[in-house]
Structure formats: C-alpha cells, structure tokens
C-alpha atoms as a PDB file:
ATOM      1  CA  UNK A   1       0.000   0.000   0.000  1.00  0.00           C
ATOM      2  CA  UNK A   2       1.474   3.364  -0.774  1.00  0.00           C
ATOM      3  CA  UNK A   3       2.556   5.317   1.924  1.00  0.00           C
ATOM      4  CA  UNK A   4       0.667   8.432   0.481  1.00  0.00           C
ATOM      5  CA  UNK A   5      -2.588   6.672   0.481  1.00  0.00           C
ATOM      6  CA  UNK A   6      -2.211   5.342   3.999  1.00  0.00           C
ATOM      7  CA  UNK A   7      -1.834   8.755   5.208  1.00  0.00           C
ATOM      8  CA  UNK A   8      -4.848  10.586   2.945  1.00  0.00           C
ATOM      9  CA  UNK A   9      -6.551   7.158   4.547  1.00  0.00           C
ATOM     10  CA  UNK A  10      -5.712   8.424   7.956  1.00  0.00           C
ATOM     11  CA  UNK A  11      -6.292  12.174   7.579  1.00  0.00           C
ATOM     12  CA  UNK A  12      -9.619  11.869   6.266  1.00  0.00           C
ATOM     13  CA  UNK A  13     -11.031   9.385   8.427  1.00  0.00           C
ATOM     14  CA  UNK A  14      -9.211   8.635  11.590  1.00  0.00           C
ATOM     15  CA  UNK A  15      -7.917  11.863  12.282  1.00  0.00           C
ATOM     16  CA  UNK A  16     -10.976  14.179  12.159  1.00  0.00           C
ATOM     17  CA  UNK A  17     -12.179  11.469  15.248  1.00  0.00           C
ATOM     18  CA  UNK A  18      -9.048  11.663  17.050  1.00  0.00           C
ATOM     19  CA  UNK A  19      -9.314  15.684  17.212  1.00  0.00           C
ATOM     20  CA  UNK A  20     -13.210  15.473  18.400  1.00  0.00           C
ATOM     21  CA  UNK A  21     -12.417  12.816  20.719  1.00  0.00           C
ATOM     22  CA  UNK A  22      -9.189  14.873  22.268  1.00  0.00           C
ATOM     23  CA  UNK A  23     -11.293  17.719  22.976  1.00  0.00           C
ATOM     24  CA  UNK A  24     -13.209  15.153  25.627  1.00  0.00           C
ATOM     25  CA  UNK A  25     -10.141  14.536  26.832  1.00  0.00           C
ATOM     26  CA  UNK A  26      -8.884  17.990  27.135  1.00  0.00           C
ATOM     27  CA  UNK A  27     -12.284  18.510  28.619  1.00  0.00           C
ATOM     28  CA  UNK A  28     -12.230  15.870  31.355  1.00  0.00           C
ATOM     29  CA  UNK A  29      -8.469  16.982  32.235  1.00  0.00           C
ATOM     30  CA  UNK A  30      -8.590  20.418  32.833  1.00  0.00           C
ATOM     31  CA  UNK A  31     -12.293  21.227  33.175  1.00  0.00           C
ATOM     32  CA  UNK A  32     -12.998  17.839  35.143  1.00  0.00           C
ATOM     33  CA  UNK A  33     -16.349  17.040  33.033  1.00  0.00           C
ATOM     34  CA  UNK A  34     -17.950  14.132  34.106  1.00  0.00           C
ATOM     35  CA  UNK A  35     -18.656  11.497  31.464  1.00  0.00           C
ATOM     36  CA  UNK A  36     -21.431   9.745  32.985  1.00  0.00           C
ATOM     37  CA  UNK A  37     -24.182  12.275  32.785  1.00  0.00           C
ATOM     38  CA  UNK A  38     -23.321  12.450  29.071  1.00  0.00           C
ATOM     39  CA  UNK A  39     -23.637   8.913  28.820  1.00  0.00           C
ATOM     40  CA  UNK A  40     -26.326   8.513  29.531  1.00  0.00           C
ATOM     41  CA  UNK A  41     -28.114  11.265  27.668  1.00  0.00           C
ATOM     42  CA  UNK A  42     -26.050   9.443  24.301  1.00  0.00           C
ATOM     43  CA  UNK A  43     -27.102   6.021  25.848  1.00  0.00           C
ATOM     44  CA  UNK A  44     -30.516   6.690  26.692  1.00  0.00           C
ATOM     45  CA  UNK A  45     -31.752   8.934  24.099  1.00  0.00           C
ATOM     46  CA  UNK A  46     -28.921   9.860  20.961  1.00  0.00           C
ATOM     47  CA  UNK A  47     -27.525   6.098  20.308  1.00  0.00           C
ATOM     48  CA  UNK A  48     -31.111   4.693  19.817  1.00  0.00           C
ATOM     49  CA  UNK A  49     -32.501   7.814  17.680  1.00  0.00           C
ATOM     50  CA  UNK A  50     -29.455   6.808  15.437  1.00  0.00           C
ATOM     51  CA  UNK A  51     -29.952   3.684  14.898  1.00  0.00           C
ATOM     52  CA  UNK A  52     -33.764   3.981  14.458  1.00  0.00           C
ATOM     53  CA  UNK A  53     -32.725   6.911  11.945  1.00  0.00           C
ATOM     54  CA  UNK A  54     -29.953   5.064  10.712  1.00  0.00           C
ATOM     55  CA  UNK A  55     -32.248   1.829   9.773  1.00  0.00           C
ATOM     56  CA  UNK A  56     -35.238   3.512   8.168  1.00  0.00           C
ATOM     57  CA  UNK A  57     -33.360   6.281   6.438  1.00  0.00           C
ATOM     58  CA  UNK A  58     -31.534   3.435   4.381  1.00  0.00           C
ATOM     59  CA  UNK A  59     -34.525   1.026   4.102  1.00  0.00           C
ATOM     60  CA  UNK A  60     -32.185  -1.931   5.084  1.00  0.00           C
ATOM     61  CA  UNK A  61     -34.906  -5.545   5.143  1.00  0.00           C
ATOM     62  CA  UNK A  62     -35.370  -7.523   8.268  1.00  0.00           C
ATOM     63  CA  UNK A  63     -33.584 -10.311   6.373  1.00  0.00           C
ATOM     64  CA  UNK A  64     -30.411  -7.784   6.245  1.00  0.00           C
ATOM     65  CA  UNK A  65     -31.091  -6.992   9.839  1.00  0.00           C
ATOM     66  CA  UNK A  66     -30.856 -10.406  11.013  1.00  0.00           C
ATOM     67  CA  UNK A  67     -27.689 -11.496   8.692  1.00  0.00           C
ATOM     68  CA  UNK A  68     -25.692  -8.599  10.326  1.00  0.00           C
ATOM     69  CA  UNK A  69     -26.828  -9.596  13.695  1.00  0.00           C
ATOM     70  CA  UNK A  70     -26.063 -12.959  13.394  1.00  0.00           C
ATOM     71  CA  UNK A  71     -22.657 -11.966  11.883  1.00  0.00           C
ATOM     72  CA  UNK A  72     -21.798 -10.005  14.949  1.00  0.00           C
ATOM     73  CA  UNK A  73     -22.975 -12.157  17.338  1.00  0.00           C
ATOM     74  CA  UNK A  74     -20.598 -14.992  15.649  1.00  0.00           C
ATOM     75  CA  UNK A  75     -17.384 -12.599  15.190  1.00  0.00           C
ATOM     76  CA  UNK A  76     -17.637 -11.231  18.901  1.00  0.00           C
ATOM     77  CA  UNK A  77     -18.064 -15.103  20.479  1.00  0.00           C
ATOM     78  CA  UNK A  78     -14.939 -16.525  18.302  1.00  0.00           C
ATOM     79  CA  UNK A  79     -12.657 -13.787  18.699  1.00  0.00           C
ATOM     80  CA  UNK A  80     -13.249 -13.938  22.836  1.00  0.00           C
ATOM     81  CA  UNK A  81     -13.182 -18.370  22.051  1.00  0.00           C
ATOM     82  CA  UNK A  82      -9.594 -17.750  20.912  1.00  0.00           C
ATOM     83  CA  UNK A  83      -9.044 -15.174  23.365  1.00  0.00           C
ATOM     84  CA  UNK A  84      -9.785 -17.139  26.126  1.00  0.00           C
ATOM     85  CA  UNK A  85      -8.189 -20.339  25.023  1.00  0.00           C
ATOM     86  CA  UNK A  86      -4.482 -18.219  24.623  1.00  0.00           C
ATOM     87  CA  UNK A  87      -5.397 -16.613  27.966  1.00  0.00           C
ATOM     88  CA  UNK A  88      -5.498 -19.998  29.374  1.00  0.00           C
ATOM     89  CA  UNK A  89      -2.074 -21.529  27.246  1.00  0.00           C
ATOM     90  CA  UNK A  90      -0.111 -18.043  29.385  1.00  0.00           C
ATOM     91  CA  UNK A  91      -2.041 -19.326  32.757  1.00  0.00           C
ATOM     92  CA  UNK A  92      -3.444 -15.996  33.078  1.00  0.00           C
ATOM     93  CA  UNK A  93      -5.469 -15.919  36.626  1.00  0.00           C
ATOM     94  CA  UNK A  94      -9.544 -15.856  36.602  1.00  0.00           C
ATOM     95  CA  UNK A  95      -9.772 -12.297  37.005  1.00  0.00           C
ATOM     96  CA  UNK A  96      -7.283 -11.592  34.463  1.00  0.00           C
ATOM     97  CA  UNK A  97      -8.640 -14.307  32.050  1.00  0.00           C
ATOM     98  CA  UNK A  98     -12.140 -12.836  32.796  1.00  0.00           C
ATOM     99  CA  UNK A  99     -11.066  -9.511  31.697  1.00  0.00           C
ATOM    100  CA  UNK A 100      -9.500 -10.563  28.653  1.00  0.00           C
ATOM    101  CA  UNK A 101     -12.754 -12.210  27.258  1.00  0.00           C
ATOM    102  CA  UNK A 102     -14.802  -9.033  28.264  1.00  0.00           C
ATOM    103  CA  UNK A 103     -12.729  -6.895  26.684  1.00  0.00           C
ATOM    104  CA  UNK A 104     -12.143  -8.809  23.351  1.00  0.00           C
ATOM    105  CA  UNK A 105     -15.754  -9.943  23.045  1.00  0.00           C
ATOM    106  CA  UNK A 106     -17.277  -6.469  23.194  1.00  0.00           C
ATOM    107  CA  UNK A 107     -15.609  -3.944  20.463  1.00  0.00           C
ATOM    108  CA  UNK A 108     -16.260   0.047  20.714  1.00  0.00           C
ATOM    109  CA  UNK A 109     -18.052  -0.519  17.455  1.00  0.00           C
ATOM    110  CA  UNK A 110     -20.788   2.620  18.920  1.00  0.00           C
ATOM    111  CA  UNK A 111     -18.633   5.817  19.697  1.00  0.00           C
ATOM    112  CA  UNK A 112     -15.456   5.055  17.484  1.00  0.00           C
ATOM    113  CA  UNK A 113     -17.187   2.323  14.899  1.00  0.00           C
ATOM    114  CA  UNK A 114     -19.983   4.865  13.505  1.00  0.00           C
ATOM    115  CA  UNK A 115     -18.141   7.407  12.764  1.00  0.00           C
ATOM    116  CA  UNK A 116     -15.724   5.815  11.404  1.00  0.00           C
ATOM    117  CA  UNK A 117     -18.001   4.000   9.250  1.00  0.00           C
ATOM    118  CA  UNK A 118     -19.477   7.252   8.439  1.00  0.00           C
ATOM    119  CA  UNK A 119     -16.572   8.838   7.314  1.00  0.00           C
ATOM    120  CA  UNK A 120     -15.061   6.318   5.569  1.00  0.00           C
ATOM    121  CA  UNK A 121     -18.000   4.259   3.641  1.00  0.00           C
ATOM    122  CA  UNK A 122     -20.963   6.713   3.920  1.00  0.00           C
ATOM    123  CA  UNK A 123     -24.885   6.244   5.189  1.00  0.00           C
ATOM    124  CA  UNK A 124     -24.966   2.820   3.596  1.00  0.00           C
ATOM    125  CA  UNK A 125     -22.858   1.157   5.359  1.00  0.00           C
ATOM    126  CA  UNK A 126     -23.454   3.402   8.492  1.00  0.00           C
ATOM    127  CA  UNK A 127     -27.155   1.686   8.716  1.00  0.00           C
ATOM    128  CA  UNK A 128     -25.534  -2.049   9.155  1.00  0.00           C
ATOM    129  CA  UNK A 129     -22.810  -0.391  11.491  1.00  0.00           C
ATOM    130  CA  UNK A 130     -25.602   0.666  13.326  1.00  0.00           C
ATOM    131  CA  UNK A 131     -27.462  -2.879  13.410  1.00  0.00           C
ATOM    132  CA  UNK A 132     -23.755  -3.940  14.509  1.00  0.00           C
ATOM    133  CA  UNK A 133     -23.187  -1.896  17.490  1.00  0.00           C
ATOM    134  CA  UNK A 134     -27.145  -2.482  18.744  1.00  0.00           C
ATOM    135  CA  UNK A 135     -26.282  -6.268  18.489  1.00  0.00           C
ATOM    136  CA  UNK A 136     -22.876  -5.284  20.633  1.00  0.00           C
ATOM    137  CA  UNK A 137     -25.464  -3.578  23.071  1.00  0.00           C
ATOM    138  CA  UNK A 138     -27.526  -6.797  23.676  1.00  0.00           C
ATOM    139  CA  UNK A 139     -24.699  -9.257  23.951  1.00  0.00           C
ATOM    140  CA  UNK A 140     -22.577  -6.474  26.376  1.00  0.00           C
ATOM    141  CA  UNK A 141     -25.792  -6.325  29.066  1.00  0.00           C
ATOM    142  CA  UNK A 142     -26.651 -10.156  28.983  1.00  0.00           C
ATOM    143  CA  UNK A 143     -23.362 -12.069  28.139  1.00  0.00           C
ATOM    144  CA  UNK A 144     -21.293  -9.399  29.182  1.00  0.00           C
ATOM    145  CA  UNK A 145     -22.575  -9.117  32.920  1.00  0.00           C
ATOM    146  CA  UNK A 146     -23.035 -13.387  32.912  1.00  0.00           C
ATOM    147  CA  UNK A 147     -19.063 -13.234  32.268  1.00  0.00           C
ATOM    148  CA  UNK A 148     -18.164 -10.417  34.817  1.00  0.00           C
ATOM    149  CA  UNK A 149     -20.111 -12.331  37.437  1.00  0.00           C
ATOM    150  CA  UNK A 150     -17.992 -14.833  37.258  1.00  0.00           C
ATOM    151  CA  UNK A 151     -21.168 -17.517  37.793  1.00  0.00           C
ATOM    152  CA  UNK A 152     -22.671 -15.843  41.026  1.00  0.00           C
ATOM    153  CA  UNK A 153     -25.187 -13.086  39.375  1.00  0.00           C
ATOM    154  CA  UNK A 154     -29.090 -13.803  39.231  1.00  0.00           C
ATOM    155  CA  UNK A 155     -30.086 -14.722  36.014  1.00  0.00           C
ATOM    156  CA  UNK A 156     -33.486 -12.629  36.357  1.00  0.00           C
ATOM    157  CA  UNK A 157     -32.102  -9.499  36.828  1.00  0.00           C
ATOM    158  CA  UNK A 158     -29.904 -10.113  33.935  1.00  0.00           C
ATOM    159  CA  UNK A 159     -32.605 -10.574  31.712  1.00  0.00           C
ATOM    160  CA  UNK A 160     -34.918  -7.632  33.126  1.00  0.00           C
ATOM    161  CA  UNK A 161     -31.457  -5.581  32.632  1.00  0.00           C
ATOM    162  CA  UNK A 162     -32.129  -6.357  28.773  1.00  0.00           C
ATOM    163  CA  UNK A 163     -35.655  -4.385  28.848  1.00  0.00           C
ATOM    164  CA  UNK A 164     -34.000  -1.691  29.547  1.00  0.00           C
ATOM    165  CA  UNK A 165     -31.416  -1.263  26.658  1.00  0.00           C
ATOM    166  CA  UNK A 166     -33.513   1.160  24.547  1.00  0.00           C
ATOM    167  CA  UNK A 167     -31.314   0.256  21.185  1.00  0.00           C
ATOM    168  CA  UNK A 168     -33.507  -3.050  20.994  1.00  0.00           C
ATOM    169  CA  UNK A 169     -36.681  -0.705  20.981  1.00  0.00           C
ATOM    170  CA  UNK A 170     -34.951   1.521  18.560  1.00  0.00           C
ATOM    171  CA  UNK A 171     -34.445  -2.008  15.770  1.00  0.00           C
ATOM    172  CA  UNK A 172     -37.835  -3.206  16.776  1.00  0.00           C
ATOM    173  CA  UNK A 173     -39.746  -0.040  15.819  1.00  0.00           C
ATOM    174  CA  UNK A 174     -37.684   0.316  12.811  1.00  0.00           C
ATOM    175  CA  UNK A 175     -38.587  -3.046  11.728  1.00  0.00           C
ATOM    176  CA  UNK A 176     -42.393  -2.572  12.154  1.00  0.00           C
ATOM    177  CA  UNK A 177     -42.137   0.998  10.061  1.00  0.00           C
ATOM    178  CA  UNK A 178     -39.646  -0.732   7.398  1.00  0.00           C
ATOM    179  CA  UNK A 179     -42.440  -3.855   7.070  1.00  0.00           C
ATOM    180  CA  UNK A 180     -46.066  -1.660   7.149  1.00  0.00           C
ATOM    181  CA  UNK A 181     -44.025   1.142   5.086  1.00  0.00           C
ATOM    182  CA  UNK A 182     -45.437   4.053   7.584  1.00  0.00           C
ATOM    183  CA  UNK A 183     -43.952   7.084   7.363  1.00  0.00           C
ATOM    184  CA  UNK A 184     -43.352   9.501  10.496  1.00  0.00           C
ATOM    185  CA  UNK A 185     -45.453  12.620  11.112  1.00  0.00           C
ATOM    186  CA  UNK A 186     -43.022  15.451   9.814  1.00  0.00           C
ATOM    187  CA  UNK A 187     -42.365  17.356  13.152  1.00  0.00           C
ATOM    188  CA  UNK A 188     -41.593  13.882  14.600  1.00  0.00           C
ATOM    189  CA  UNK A 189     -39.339  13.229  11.531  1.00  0.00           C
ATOM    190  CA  UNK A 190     -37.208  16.243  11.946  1.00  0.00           C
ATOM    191  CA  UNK A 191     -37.011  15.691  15.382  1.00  0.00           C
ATOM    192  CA  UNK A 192     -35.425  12.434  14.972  1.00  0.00           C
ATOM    193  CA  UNK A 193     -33.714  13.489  12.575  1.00  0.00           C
ATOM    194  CA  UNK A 194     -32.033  16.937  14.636  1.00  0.00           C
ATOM    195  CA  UNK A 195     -31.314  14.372  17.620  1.00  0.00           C
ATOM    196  CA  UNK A 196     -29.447  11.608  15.093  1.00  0.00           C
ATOM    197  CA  UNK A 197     -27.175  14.518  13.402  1.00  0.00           C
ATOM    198  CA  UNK A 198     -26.027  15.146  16.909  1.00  0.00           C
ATOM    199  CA  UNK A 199     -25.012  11.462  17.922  1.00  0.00           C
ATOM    200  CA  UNK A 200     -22.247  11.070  16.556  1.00  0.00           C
ATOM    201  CA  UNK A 201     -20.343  14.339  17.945  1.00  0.00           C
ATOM    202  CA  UNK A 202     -21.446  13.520  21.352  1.00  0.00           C
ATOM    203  CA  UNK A 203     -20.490  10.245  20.951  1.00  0.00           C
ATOM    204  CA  UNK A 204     -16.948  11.140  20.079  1.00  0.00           C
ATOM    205  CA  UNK A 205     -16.347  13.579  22.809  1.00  0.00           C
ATOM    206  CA  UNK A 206     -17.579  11.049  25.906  1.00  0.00           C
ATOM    207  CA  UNK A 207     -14.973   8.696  24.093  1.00  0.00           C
ATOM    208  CA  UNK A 208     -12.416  11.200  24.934  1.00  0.00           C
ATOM    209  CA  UNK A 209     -13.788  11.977  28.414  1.00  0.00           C
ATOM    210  CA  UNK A 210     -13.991   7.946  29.257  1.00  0.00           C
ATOM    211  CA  UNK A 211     -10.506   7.605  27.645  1.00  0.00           C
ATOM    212  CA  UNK A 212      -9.172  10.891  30.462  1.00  0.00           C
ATOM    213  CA  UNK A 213      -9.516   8.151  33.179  1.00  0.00           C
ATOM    214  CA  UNK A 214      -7.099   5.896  32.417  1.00  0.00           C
ATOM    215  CA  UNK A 215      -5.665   3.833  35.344  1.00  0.00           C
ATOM    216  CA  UNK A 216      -2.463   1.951  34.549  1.00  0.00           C
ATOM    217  CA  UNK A 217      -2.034  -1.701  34.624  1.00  0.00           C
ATOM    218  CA  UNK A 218       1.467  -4.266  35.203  1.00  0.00           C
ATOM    219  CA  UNK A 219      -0.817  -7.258  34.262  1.00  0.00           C
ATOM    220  CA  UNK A 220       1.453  -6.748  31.121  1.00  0.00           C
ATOM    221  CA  UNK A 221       0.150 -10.267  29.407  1.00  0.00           C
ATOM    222  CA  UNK A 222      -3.237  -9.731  29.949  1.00  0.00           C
ATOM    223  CA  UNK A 223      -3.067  -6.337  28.503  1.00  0.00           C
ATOM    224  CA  UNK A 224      -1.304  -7.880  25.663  1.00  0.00           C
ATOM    225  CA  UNK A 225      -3.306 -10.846  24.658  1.00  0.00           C
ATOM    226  CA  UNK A 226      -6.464  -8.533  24.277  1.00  0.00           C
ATOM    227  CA  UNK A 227      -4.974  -5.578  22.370  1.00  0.00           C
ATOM    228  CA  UNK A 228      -3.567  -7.985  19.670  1.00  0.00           C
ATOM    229  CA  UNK A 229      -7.035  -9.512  19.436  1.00  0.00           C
ATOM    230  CA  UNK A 230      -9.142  -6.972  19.125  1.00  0.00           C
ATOM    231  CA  UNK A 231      -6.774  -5.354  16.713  1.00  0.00           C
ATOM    232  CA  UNK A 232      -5.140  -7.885  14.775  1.00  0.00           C
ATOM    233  CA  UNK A 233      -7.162 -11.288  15.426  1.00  0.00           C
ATOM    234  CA  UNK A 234     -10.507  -9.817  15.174  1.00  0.00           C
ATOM    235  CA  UNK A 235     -10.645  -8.222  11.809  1.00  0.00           C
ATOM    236  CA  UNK A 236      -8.997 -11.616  10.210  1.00  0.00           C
ATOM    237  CA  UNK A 237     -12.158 -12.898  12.075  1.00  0.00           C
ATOM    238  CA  UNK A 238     -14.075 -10.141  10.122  1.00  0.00           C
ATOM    239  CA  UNK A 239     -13.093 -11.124   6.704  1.00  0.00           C
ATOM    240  CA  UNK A 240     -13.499 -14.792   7.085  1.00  0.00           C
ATOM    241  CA  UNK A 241     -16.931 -14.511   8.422  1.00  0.00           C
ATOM    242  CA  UNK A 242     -18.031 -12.077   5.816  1.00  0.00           C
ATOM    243  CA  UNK A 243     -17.635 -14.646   3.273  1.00  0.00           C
ATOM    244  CA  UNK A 244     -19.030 -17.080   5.193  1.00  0.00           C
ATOM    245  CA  UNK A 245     -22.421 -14.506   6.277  1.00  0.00           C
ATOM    246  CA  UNK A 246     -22.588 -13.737   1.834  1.00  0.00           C
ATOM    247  CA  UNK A 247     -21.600 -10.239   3.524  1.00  0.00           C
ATOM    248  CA  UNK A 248     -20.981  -7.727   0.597  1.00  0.00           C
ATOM    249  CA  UNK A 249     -20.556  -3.984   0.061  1.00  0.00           C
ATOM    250  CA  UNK A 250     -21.447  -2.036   2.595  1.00  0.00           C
ATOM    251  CA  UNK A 251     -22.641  -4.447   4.730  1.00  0.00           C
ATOM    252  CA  UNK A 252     -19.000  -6.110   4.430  1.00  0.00           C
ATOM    253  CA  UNK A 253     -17.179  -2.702   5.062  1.00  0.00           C
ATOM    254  CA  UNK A 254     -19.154  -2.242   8.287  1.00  0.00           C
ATOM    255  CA  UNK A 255     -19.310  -5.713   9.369  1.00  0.00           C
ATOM    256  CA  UNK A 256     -15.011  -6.028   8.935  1.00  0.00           C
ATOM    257  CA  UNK A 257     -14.656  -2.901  10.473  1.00  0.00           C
ATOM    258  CA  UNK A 258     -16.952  -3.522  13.201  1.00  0.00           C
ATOM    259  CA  UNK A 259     -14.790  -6.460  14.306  1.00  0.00           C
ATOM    260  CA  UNK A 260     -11.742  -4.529  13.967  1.00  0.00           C
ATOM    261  CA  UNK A 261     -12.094  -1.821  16.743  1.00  0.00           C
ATOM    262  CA  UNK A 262     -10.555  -1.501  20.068  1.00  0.00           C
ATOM    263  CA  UNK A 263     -11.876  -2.684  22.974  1.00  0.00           C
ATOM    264  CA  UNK A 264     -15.820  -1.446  24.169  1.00  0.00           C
ATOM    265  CA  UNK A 265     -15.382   1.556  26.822  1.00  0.00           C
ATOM    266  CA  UNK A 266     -18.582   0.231  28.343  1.00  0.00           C
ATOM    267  CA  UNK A 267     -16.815  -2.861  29.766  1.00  0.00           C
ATOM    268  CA  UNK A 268     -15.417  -0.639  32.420  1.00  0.00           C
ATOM    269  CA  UNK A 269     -18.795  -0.437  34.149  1.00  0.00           C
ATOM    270  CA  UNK A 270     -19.281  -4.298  34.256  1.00  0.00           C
ATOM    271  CA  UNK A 271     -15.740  -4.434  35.452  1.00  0.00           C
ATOM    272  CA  UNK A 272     -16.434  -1.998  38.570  1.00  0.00           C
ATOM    273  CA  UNK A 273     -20.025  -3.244  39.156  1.00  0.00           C
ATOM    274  CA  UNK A 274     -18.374  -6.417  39.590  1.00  0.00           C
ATOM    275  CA  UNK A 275     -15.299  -5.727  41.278  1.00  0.00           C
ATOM    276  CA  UNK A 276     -13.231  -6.582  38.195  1.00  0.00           C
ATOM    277  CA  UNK A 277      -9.387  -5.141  37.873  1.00  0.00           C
ATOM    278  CA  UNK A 278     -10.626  -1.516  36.474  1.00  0.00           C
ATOM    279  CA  UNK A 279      -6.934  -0.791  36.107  1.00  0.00           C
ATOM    280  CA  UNK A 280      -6.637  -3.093  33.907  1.00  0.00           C
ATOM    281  CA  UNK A 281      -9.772  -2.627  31.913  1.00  0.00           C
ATOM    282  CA  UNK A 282      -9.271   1.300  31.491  1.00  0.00           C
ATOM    283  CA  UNK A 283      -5.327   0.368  30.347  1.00  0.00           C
ATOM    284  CA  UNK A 284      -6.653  -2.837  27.995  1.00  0.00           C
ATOM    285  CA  UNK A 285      -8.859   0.474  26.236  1.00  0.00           C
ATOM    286  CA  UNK A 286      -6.503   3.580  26.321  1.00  0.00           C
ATOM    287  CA  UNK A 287      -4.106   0.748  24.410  1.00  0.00           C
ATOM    288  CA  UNK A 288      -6.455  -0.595  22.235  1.00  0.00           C
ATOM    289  CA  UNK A 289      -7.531   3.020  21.362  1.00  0.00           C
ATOM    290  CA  UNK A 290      -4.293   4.532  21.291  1.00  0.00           C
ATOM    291  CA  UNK A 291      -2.885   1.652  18.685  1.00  0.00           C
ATOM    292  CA  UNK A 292      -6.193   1.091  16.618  1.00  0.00           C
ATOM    293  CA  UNK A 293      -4.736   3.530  14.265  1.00  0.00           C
ATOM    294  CA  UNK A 294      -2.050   1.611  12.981  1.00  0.00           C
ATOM    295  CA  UNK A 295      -4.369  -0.984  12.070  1.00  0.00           C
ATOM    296  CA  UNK A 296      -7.669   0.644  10.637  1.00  0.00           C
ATOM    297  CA  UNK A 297      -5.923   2.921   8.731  1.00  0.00           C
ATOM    298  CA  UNK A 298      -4.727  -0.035   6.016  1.00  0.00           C
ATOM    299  CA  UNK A 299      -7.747  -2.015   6.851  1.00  0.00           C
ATOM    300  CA  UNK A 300      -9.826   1.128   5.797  1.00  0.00           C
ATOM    301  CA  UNK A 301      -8.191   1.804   2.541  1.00  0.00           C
ATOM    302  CA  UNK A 302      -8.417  -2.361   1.722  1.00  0.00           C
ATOM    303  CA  UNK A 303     -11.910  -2.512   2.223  1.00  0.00           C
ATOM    304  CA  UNK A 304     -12.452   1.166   0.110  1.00  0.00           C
ATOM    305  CA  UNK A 305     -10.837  -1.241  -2.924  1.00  0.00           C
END
C-alpha cells in the first residue's frame, strides 16, 4: 500500500475522530467534566434515535437486519473463544482471564465504529454499522454481565437488565415501520432526525472523556493478549466470516470494520459493578484506542478497494 494513500486514509477518516475525541479529553483533564451524565443522555436517548434513523433512512430488510446480527454475534463469540483459550495456554489468573474475554468480546463498534463507518463508507454502510453496534449492546448487558459475574449473578435481573437497553426498541420499531411502510409525522421526523445529526459528535467527545480516566495496569500479558485480538485477530475474524455470512458492500465494510475496533469503553462499568481489575480494563482500552490507528488505517483503505 502506498505510503501516500495510507496517510490521505488516515487524515480523512481517523484523524478528524481523534481531534473530536481529544477535545473530551482535554475537557475531562482540565475542566474535570464528568462522562457519565453524558452517557447517559447518548445512551438513553442519541444512540437509539441513530440507529432507528440510521435503519429507516436506508430502508435496510429484516432479512439484512438479522444477517448482520447474526454476523456479529458470531465474530464477537470466536474472537473472545480464541481469546480465552491463549489466555489460558499463558495461565493468566480468573480475574485476568475474565477480563480478557470481556474486553475482546465487546468492540467500541458505537462511539469510534460509527463514525468511522461514516466517514469512511458513507450512510450505507453506516445503517448495518448501526445494526452492529445495537447487536454489541444486547450481547454487552446479557453475556457481558453473565461473564463479569464470574457464575454468582441472578439470572433474572440479567434478563430484566435487557428491557431496559432502549437500542432493541430503537431495531424493533424500525422493523415494524420498514415492514407496514409508515412514514413519520413530519415534526416527529425532523425531530429524529435533529437528535441523530447530533449522535455522533457527542459520541466522540464522551470517548475522549472515558478515555481521560485511564488507570495503569502491570498485568502486562493480559493487557497484551487482548490488544492484539481486538486489533489484529478480530478483523482476520471479520473477513473470514463475511464470506461465510454472503456479507458484501457495505454491509462487508461495516461488518469487517466492526470487528476490527478496540476494545468497548462500556466494559469498564461491568468491570467496577463487579469488582473486576478496572486498572486493567481502562489500560486494555486507552491501548487498544491509542494503537487502533495503525491498524484501521490499512484495513480502511483495503476494504475502500
């Protein structure tokens, strides 16, 4: 790959992230803006207008819906197989292996992924990223927290935990407007439509606050194991899959690239609700972050082929 191209790869994709995203860092540094009211206005309110945007905007089919979904669900379970399987060859301890499998399983395919996406492959592609990340949602509150428990959480409240992600609201009610072909009231439209144009900024600046709290870890294996799969393993994963999944275009590009980010910023709540090593977790993502550069730029410019 030319070096030139790399870089034009990098400048007008990665790079107008990085500088959004280091403003929320800058932010959280000096101004000491906490991410978690933010959060949960993105969480609650922008993430799920997105994707409901995202999904009836580009008229993607149930059938489409479902591939992708199945596709993510199979990438994020193999990557954290192999994961957990090299975790156990370098005798990492429970909590450490635990940690790696969290943290390779769930991919910041929501705050990094769709703008990325955006920027790089346009709306097309941006309505399976969004199918992607909602699919990371559901599989980070129910598998996620079975993980982090270690075996000793109550199944129930797992579950009831699920009815209250609001991105599985946001692909059911776009899949009931895609099938009947309504249309929304106009004020209604261009209200969703104000509140998705705002997502993805929002989005980029908590991953810069989230990023400000970094805690360093010395588990230096454990730290290694999951950066390398979630960077390197992971979109190898992607390609192989895509084939597999008859995944093509833009629902390839997202898909691969999907599988190819760094690890889910998210997984630092299941790690402290849980008593998990959060120093670990929050140096497992600043790395994963920090070095997903190197990686998605050539990945980028492959897929853009």
């Amino acid at each position: 790959m030319p070096v030139t191209d790399l870089l034009q790869t990098f400048s007008n994709n990665l790079l107008p992230i990085l500088l959004i995203s280091g403003s929320g860092f800058l932010l959280g540094k000096y101004l000491k803006v906490e991410p978690r009211p933010l959060g949960r206005v993105t969480f609650y309110i922008l993430s799920p207008v997105l994707v409901f945007n995202l999904l009836t905007q580009n008229q993607l089919s149930p059938d489409q819906i479902g591939l992708m979904m199945g596709y993510s669900t199979t990438v994020n379970f193999l990557v954290a197989a192999l994961a957990y399987l090299t975790g156990r060859i370098f005798r990492l301890d429970r909590t450490a292996l635990t940690i790696v499998v969290l943290t390779t399983m769930f991919s910041n395919s929501g705050n990094y992924g769709l703008p990325l996406v955006a920027f790089a492959f346009g709306q097309r592609a941006l309505a399976y990223a969004g199918v992607f990340f909602v699919t990371n949602a559901i599989l980070l509150n129910t598998v996620g927290v079975l993980i982090a428990s270690l075996g000793h959480m109550n199944i129930k409240d797992s579950l009831l935990g699920l009815l209250k992600v609001p991105g599985i609201y946001a692909v059911l009610a776009a899949i009931i407007m895609i099938r009947m072909g309504w249309r929304l009231p106009i004020p209604l439209e261009r209200s969703v439509t104000l509140a998705a144009n705002g997502a993805i900024p929002v989005m980029l600046v908590l991953l810069g606050l989230e990023l400000q709290r970094i805690v360093w870890s010395k588990n230096i294996r454990a730290l290694g194991i999951s950066t390398v799969f979630r960077l390197l393993v992971g979109p190898f994963i992607g390609l192989g899959l895509s084939a597999l999944f008859g995944l093509t275009g833009a629902g390839r590009q997202a898909g691969v690239t999907g599988s190819a980010m760094p690890s889910a910023v998210l997984t630092t709540v299941l790690a402290s609700e849980y008593k998990l090593d959060s120093s670990l977790v929050t140096a497992i993502i600043f790395t994963s972050t920090l070095l997903s550069p190197l990686t998605l730029t050539p990945l980028l410019l492959y897929l853009g082929r």
